[in-house]
PDB file of N, CA and C in Angstrom:
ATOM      1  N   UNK A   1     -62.924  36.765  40.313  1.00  0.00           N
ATOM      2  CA  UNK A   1     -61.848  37.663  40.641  1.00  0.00           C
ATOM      3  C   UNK A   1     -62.332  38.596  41.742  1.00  0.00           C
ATOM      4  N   UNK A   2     -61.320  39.263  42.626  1.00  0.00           N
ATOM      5  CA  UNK A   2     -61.644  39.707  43.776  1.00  0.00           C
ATOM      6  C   UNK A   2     -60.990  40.838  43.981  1.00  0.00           C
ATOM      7  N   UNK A   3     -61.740  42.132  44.018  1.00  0.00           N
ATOM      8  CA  UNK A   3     -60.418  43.514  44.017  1.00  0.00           C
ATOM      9  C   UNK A   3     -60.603  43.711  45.556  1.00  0.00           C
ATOM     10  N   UNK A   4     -59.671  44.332  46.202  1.00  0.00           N
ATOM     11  CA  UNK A   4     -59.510  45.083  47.236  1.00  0.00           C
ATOM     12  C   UNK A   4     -58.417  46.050  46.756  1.00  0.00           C
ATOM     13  N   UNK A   5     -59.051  46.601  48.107  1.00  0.00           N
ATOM     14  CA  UNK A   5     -58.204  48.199  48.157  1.00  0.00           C
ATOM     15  C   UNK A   5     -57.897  48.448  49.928  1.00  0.00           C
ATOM     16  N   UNK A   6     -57.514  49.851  49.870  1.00  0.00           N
ATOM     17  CA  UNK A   6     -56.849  50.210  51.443  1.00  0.00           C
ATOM     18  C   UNK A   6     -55.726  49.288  51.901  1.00  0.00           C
ATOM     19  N   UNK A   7     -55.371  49.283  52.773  1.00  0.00           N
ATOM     20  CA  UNK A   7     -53.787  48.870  53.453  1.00  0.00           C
ATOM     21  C   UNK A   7     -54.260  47.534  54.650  1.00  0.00           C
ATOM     22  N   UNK A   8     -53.383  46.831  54.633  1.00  0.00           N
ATOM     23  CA  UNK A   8     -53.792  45.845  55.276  1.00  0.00           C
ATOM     24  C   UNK A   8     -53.037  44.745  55.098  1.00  0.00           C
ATOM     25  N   UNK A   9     -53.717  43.179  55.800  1.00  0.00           N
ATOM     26  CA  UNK A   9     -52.941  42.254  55.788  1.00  0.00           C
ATOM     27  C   UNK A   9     -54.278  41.123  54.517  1.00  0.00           C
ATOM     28  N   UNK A  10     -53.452  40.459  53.612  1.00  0.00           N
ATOM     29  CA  UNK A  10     -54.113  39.550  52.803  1.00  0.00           C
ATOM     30  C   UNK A  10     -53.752  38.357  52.985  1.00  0.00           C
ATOM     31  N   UNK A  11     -54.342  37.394  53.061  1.00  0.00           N
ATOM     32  CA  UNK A  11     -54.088  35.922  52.338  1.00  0.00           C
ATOM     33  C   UNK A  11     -54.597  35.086  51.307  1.00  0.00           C
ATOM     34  N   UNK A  12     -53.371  34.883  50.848  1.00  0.00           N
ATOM     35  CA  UNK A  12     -53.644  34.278  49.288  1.00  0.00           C
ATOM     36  C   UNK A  12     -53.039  32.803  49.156  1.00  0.00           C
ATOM     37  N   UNK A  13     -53.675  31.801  48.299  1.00  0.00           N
ATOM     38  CA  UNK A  13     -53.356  30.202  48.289  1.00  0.00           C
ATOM     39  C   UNK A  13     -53.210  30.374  46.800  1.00  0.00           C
ATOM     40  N   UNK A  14     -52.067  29.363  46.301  1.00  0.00           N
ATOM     41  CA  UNK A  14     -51.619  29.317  45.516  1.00  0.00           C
ATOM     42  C   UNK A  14     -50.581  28.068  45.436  1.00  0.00           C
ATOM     43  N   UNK A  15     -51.027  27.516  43.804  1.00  0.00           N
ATOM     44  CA  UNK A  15     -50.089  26.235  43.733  1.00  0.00           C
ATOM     45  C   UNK A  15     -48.450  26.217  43.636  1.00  0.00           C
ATOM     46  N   UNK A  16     -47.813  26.258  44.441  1.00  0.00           N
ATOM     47  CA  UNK A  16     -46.315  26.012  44.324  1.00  0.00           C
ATOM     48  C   UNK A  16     -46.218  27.540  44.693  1.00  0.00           C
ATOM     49  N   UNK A  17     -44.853  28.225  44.024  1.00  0.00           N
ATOM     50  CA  UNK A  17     -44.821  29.452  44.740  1.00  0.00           C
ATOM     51  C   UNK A  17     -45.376  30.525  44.190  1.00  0.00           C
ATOM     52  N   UNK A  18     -44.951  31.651  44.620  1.00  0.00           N
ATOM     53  CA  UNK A  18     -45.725  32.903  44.213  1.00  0.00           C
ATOM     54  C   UNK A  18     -44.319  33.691  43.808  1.00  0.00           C
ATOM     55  N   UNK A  19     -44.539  34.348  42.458  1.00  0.00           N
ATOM     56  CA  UNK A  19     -43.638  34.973  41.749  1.00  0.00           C
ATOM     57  C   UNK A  19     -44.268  36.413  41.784  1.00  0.00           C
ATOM     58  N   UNK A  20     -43.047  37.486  41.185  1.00  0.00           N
ATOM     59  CA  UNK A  20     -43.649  38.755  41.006  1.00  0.00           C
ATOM     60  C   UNK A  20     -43.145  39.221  39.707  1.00  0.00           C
ATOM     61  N   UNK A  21     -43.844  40.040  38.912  1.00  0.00           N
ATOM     62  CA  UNK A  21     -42.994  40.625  38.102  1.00  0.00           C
ATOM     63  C   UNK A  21     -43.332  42.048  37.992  1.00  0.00           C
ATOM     64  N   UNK A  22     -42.844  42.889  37.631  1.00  0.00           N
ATOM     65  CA  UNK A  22     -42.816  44.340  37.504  1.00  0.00           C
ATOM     66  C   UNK A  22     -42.793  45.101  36.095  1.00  0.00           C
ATOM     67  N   UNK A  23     -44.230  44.929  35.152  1.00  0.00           N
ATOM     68  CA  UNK A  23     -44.718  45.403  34.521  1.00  0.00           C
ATOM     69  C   UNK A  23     -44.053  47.221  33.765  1.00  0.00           C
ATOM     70  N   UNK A  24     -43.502  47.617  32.962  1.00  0.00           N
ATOM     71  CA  UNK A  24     -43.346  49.094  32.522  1.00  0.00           C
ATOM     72  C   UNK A  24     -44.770  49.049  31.847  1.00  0.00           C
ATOM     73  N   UNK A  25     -44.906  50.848  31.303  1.00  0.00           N
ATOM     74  CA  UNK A  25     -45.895  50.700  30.678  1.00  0.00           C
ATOM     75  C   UNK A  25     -45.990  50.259  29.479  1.00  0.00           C
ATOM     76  N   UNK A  26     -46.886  49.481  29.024  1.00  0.00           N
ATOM     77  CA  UNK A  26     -47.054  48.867  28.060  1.00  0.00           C
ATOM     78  C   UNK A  26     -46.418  47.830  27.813  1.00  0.00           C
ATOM     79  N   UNK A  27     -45.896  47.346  28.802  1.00  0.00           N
ATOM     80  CA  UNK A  27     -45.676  45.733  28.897  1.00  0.00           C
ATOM     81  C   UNK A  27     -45.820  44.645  28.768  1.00  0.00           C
ATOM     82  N   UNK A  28     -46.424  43.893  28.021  1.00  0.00           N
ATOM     83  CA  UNK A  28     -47.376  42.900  28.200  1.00  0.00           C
ATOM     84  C   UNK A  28     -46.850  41.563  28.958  1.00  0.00           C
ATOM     85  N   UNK A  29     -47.476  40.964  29.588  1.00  0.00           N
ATOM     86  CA  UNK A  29     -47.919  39.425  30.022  1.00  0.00           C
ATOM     87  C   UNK A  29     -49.125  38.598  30.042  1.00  0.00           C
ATOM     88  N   UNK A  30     -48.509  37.559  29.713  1.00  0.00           N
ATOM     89  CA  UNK A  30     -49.722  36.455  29.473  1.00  0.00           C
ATOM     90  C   UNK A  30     -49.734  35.043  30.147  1.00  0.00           C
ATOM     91  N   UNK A  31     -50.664  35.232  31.097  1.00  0.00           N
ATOM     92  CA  UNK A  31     -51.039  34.000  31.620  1.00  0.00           C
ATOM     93  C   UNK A  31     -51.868  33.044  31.573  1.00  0.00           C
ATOM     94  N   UNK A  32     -51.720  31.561  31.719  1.00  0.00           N
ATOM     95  CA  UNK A  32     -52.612  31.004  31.798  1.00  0.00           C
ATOM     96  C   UNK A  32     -53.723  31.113  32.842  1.00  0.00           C
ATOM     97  N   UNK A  33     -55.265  31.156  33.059  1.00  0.00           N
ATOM     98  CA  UNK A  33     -55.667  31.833  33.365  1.00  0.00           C
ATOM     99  C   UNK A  33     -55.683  31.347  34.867  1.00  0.00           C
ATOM    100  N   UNK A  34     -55.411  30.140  35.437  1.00  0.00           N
ATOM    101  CA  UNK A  34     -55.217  29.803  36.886  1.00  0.00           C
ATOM    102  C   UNK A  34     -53.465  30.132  37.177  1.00  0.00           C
ATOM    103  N   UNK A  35     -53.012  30.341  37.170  1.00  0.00           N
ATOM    104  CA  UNK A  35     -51.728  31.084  37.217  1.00  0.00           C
ATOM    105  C   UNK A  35     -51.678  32.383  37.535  1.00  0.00           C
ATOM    106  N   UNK A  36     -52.515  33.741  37.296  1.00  0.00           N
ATOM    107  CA  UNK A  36     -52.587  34.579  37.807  1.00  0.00           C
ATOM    108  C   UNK A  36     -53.355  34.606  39.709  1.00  0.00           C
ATOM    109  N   UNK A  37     -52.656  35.490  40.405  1.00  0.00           N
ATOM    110  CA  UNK A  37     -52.686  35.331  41.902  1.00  0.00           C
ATOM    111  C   UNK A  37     -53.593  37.219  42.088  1.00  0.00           C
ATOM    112  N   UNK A  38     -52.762  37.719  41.303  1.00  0.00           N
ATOM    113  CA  UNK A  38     -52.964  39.096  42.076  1.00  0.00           C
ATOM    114  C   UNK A  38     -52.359  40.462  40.672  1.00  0.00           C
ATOM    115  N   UNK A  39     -52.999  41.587  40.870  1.00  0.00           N
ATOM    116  CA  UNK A  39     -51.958  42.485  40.189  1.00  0.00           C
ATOM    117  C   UNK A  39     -52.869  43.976  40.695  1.00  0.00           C
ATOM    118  N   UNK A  40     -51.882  44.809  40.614  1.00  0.00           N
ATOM    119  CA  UNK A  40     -51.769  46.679  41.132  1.00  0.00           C
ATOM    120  C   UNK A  40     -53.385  46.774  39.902  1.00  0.00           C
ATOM    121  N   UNK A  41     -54.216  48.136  40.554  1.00  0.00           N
ATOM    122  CA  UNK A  41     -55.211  48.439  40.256  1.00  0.00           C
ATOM    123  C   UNK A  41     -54.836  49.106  38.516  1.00  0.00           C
ATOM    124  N   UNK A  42     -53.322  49.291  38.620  1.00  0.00           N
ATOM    125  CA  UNK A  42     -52.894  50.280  37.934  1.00  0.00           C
ATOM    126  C   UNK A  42     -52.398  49.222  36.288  1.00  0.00           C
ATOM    127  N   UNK A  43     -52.456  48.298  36.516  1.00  0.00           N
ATOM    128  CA  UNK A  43     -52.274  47.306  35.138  1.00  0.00           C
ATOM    129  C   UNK A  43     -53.980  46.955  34.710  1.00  0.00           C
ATOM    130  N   UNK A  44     -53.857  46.652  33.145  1.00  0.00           N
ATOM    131  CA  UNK A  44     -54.924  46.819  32.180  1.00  0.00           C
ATOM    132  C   UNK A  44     -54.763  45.156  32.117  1.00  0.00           C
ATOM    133  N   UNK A  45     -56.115  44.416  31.882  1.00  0.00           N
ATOM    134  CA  UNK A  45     -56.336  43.371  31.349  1.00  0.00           C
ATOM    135  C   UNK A  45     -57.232  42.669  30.561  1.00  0.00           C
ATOM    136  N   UNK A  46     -57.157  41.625  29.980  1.00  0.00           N
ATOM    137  CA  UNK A  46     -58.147  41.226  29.178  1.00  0.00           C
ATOM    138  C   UNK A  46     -58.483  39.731  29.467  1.00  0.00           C
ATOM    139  N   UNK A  47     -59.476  38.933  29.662  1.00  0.00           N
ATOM    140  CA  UNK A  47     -59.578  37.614  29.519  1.00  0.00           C
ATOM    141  C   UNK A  47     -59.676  37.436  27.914  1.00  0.00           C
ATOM    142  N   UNK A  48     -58.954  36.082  27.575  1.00  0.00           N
ATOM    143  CA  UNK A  48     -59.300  35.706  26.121  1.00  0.00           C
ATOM    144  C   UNK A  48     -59.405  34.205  25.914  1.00  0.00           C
ATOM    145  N   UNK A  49     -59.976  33.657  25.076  1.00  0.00           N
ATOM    146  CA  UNK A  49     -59.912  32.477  24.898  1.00  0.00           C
ATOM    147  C   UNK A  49     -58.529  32.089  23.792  1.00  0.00           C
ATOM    148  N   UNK A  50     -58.058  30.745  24.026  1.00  0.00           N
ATOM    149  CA  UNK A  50     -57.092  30.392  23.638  1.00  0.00           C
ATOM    150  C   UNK A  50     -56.772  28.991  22.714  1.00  0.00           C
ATOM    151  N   UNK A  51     -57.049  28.540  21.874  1.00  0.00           N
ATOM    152  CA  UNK A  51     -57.359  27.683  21.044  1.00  0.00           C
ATOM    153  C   UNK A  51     -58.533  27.903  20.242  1.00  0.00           C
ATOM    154  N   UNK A  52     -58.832  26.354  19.818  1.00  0.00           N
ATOM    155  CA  UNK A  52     -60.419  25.907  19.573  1.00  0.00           C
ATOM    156  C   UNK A  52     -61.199  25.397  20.424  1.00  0.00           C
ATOM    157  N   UNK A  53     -61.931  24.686  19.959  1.00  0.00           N
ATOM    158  CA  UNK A  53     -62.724  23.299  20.233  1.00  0.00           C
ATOM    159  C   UNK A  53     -62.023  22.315  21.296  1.00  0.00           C
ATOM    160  N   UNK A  54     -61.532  22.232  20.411  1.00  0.00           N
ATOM    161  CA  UNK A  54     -60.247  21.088  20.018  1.00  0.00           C
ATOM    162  C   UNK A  54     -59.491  21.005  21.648  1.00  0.00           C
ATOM    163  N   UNK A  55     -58.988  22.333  21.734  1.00  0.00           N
ATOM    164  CA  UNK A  55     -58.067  23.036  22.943  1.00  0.00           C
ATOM    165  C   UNK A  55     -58.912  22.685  24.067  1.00  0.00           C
ATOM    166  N   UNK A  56     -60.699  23.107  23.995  1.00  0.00           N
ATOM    167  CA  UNK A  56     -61.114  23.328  25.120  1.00  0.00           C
ATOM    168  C   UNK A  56     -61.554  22.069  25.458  1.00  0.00           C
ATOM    169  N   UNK A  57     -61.362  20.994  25.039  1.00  0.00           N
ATOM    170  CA  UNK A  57     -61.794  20.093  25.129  1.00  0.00           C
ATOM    171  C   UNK A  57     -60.771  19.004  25.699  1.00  0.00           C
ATOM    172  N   UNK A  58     -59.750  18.915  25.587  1.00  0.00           N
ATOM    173  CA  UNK A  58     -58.874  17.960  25.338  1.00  0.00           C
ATOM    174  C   UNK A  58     -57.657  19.255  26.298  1.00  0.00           C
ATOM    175  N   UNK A  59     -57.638  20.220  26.548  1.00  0.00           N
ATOM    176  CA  UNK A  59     -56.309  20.531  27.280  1.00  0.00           C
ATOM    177  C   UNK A  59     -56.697  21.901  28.298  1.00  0.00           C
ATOM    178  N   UNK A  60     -58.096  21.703  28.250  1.00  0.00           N
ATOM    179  CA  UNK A  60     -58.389  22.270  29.653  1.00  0.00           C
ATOM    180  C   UNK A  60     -59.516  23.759  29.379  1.00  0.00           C
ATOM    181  N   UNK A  61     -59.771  24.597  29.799  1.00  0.00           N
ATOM    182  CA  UNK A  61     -60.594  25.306  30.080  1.00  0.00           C
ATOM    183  C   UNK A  61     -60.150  26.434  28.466  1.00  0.00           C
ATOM    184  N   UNK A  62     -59.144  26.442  28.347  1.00  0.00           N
ATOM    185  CA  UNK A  62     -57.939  27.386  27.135  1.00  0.00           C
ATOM    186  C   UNK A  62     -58.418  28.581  27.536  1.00  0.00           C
ATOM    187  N   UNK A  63     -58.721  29.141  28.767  1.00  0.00           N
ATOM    188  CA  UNK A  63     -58.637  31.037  28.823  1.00  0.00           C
ATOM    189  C   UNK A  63     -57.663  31.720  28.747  1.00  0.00           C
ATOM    190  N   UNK A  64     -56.957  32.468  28.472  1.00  0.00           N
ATOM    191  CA  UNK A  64     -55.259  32.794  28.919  1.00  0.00           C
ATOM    192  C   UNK A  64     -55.942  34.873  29.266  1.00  0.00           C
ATOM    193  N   UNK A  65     -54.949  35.059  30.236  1.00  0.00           N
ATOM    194  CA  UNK A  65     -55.210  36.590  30.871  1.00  0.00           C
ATOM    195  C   UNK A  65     -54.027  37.180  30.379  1.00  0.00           C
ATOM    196  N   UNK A  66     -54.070  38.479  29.031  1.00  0.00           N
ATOM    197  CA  UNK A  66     -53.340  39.255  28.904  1.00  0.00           C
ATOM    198  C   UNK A  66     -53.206  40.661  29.684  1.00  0.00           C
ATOM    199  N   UNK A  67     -52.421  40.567  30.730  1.00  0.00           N
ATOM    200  CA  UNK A  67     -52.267  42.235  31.411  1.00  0.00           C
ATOM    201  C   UNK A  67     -50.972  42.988  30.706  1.00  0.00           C
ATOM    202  N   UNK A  68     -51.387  43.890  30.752  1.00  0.00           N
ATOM    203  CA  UNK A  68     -50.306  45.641  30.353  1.00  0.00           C
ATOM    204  C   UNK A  68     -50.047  46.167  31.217  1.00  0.00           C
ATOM    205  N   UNK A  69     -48.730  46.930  31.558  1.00  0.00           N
ATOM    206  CA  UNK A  69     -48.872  47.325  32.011  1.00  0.00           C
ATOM    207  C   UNK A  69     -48.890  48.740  32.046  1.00  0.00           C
ATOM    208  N   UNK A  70     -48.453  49.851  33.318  1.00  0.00           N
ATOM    209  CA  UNK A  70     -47.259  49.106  34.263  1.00  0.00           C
ATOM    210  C   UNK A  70     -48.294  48.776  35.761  1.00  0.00           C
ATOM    211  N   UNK A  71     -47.691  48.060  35.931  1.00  0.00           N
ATOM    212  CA  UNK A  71     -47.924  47.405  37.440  1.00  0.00           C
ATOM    213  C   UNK A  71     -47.263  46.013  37.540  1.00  0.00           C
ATOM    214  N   UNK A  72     -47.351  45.629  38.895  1.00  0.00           N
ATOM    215  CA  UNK A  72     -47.129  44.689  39.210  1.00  0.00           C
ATOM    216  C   UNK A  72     -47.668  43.469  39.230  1.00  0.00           C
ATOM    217  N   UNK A  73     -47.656  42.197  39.264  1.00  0.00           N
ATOM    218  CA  UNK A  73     -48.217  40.720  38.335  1.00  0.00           C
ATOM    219  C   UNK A  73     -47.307  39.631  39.583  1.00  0.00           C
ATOM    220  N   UNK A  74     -48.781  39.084  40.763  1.00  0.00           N
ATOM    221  CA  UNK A  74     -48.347  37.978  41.070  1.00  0.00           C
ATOM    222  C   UNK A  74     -48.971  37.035  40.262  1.00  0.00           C
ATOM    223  N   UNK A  75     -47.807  35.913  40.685  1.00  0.00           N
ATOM    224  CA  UNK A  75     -48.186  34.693  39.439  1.00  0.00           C
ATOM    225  C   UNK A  75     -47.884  33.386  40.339  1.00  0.00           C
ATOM    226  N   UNK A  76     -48.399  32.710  40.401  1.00  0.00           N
ATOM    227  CA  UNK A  76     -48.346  31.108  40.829  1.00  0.00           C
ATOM    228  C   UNK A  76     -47.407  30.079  39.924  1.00  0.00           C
ATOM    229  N   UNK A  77     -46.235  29.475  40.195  1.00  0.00           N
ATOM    230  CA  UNK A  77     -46.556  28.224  39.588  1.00  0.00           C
ATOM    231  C   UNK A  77     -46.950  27.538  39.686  1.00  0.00           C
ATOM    232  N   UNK A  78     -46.850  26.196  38.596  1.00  0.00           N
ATOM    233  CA  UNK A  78     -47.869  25.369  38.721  1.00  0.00           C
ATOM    234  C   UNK A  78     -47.317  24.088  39.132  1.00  0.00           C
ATOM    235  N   UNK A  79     -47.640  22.639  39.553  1.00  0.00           N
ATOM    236  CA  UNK A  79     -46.945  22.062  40.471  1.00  0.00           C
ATOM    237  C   UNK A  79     -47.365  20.680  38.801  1.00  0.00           C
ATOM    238  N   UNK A  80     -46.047  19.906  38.653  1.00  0.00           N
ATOM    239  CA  UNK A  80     -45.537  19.625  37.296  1.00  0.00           C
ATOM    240  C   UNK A  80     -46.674  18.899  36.515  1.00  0.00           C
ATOM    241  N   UNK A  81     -47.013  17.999  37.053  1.00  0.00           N
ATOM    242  CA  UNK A  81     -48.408  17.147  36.522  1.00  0.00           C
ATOM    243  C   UNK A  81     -49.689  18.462  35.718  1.00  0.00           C
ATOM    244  N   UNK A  82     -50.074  19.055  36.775  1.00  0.00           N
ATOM    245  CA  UNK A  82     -50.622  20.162  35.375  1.00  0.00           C
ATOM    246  C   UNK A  82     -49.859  21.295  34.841  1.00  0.00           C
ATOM    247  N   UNK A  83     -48.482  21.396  34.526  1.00  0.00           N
ATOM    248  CA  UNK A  83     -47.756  21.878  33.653  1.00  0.00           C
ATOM    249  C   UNK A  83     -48.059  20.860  32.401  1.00  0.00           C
ATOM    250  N   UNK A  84     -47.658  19.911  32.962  1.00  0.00           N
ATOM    251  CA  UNK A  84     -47.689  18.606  31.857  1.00  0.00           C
ATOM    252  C   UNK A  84     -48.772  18.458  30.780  1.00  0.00           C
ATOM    253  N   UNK A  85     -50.057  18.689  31.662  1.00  0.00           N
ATOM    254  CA  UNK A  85     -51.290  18.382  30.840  1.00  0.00           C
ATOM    255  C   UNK A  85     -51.714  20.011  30.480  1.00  0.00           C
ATOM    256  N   UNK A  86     -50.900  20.940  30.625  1.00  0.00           N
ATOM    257  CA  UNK A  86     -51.160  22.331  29.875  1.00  0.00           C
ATOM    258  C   UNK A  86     -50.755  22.278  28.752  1.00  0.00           C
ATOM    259  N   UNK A  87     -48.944  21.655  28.194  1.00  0.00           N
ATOM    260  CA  UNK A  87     -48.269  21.405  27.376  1.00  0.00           C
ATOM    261  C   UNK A  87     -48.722  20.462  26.239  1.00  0.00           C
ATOM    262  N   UNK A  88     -49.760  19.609  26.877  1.00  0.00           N
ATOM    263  CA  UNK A  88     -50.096  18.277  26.036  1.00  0.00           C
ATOM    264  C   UNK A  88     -50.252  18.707  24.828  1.00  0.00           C
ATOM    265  N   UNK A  89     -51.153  19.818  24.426  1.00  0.00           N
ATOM    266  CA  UNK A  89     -52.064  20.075  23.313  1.00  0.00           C
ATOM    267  C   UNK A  89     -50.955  20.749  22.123  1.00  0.00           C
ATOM    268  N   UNK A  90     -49.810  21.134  22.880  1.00  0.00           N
ATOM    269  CA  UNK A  90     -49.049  21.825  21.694  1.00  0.00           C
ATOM    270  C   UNK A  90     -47.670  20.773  21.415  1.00  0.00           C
ATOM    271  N   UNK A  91     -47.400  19.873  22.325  1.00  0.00           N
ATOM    272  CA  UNK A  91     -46.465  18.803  21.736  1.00  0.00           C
ATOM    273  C   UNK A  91     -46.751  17.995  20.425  1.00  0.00           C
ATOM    274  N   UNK A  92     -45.642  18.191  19.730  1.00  0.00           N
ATOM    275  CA  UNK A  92     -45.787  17.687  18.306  1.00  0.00           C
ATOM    276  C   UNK A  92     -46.538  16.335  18.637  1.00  0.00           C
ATOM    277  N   UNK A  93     -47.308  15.487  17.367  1.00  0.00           N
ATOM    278  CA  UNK A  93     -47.909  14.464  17.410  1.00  0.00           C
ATOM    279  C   UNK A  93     -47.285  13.139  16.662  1.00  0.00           C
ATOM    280  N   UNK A  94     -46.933  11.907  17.229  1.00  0.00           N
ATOM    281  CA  UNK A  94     -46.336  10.829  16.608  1.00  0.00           C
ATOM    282  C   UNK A  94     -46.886  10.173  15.675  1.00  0.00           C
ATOM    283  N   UNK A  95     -46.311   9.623  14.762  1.00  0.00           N
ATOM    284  CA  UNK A  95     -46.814   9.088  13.142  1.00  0.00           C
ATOM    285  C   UNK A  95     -46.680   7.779  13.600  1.00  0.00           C
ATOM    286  N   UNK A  96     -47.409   6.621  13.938  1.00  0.00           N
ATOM    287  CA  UNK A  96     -47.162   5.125  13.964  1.00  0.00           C
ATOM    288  C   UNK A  96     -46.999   4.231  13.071  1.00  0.00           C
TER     289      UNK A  96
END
């Protein structure tokens, strides 16, 4: 992760587009943890892990980033193929 400060011009890459949302205080959001882009000095966060074993193994890294706020929260989506394989781990399972 990368803070800056002062006024200026940034560039940022990101899968699909870039969303914003606007945090009150004590707001919460939760992202998966490549999905977060950016957020105000002024929002609180936490990294956490998100599953088991099980999760980290089979549906990817499982960190998820809870921020509070208030501030502001850019966010990436994600382009569908790894939506897909984010979802895998919590789609019900078939009985053969």
């Amino acid at each position: 992760m990368l803070k800056t400060l002062d006024k200026g011009d940034m560039f940022v890459n990101a899968w699909g587009g870039i969303l914003s949302m606007n945090l009150k205080r004590g707001e919460k959001m939760i992202l998966d943890n490549y999905q977060l882009v950016a957020m105000s000095t002024s929002a609180d966060y936490r990294v956490t892990k998100h599953g088991g074993l099980k999760t980290s193994i089979f549906g990817g890294e499982a960190l998820i980033i809870e921020i509070v706020g208030p501030g502001t929260v850019y966010y990436q989506t994600k382009n569908f193929t790894e939506f897909v394989r984010t979802l895998i781990p919590f789609l019900p399972k078939r009985n053969n």
